[in-house]
Protein backbone atom coordinates (compact mmCIF):
# COMPACT_ATOMS: atom_id res chain seq x y z
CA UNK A 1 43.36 -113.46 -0.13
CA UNK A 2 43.28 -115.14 -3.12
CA UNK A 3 40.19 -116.93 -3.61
CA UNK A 4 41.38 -119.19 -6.76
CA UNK A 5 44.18 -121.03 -5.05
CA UNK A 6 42.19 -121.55 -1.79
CA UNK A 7 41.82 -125.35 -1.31
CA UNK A 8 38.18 -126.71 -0.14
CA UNK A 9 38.72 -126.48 3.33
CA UNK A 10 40.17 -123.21 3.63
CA UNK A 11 37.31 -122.16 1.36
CA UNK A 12 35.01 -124.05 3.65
CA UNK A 13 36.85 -121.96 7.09
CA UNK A 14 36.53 -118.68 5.58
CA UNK A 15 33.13 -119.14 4.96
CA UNK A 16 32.14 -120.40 8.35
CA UNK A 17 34.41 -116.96 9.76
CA UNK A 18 32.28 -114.94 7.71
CA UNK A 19 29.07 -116.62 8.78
CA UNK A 20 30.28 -116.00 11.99
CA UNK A 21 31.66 -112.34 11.96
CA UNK A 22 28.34 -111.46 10.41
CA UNK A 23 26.14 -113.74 13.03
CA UNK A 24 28.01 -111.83 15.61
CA UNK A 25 27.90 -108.69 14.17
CA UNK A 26 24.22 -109.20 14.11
CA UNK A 27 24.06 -110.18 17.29
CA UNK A 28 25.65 -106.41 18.90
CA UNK A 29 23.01 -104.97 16.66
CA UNK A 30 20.15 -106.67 17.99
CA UNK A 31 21.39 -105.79 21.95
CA UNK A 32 22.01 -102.10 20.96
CA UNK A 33 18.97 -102.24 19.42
CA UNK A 34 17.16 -103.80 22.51
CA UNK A 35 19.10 -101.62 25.01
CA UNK A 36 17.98 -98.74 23.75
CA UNK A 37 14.53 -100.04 23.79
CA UNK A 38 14.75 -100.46 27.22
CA UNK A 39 16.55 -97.31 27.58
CA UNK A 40 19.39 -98.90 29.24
CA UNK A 41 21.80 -96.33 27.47
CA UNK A 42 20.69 -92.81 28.51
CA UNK A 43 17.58 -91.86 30.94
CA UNK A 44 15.71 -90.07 28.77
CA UNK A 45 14.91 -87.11 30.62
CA UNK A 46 18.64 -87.06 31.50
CA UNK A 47 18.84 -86.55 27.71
CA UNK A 48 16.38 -84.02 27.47
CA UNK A 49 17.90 -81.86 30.01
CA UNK A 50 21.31 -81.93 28.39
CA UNK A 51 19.60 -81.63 24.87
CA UNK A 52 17.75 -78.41 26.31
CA UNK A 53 21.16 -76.18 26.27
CA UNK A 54 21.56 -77.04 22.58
CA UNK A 55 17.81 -76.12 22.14
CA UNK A 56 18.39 -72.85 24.08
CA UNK A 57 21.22 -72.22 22.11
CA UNK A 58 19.53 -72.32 18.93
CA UNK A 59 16.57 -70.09 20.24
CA UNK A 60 19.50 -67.69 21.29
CA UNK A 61 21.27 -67.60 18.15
CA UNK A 62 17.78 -67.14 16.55
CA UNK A 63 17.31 -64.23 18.85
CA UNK A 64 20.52 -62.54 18.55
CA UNK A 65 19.70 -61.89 14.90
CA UNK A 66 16.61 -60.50 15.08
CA UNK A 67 17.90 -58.10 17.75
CA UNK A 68 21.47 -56.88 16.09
CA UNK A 69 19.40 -57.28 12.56
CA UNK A 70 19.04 -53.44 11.96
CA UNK A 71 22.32 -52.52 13.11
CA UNK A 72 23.81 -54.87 10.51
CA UNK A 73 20.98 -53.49 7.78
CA UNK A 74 22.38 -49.93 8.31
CA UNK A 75 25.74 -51.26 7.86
CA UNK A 76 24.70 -53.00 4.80
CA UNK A 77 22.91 -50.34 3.39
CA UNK A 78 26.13 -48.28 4.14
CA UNK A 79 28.28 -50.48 2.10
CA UNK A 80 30.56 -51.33 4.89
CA UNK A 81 29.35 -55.44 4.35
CA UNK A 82 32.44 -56.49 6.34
CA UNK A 83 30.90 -54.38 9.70
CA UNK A 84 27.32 -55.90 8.81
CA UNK A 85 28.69 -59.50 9.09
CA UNK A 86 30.80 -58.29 11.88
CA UNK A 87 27.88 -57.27 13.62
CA UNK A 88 25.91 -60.17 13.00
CA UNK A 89 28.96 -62.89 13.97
CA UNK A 90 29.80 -61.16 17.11
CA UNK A 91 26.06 -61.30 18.02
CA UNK A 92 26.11 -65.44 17.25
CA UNK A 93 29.09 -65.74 18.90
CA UNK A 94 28.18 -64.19 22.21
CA UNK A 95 25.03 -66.42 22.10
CA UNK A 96 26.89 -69.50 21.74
CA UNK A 97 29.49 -68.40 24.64
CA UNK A 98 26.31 -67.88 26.91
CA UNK A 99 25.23 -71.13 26.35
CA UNK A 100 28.32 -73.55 26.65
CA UNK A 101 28.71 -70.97 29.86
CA UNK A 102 25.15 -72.12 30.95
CA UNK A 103 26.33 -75.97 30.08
CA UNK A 104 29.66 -75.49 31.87
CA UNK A 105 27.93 -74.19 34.98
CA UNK A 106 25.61 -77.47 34.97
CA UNK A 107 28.08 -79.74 34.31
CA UNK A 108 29.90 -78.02 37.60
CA UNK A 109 26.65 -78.00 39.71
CA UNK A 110 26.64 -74.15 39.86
CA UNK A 111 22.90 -72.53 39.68
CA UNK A 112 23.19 -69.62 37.43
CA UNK A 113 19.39 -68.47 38.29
């Protein structure tokens, strides 16, 4: 748009668009905002349940470190680094696969316990 040939009433419209875009881009913000207040998006302990497989997940991959660690320090020490951070991958991987397996089985209404 070119705003130096705009006559005073197309100035005047585009102005008065703007105000209103913005005014109703406002006005989604404010209901988002008060929706979520009153938790009309997610239950929270919905959330939290879904949230704990990420969680777990984590904690796994934490785990599965710690446990393959000295495998992958006598590899390292070795000098075979590829087998170290083979070692160390596989054992992450595995972790993850447990837990979107764990997710999956949720999501289908299996019990895995």
């Amino acid at each position: 748009m070119d705003i130096e040939n705009l006559s005073v009433e197309e100035a005047a419209e585009a102005k008065i668009k703007f105000a209103a875009a913005r005014e109703k881009a406002k006005m989604i913000s404010d209901q988002v905002k008060s929706g979520a207040a009153l938790g009309n998006f997610v239950d929270r302990a919905e959330a939290e349940y879904w949230l704990s497989f990420m969680q777990r997940g984590v904690n796994d991959t934490l785990s599965a470190v710690k446990r393959v660690m000295p495998e992958a320090k006598r590899f390292y020490l070795a000098g075979d680094d590829i087998a170290a951070g083979k070692v160390i991958t596989g054992a992450l991987a595995a972790a993850w696969k447990g837990c979107m397996r764990d997710l999956q089985d949720a999501l289908d209404g299996a019990d895995r316990d």
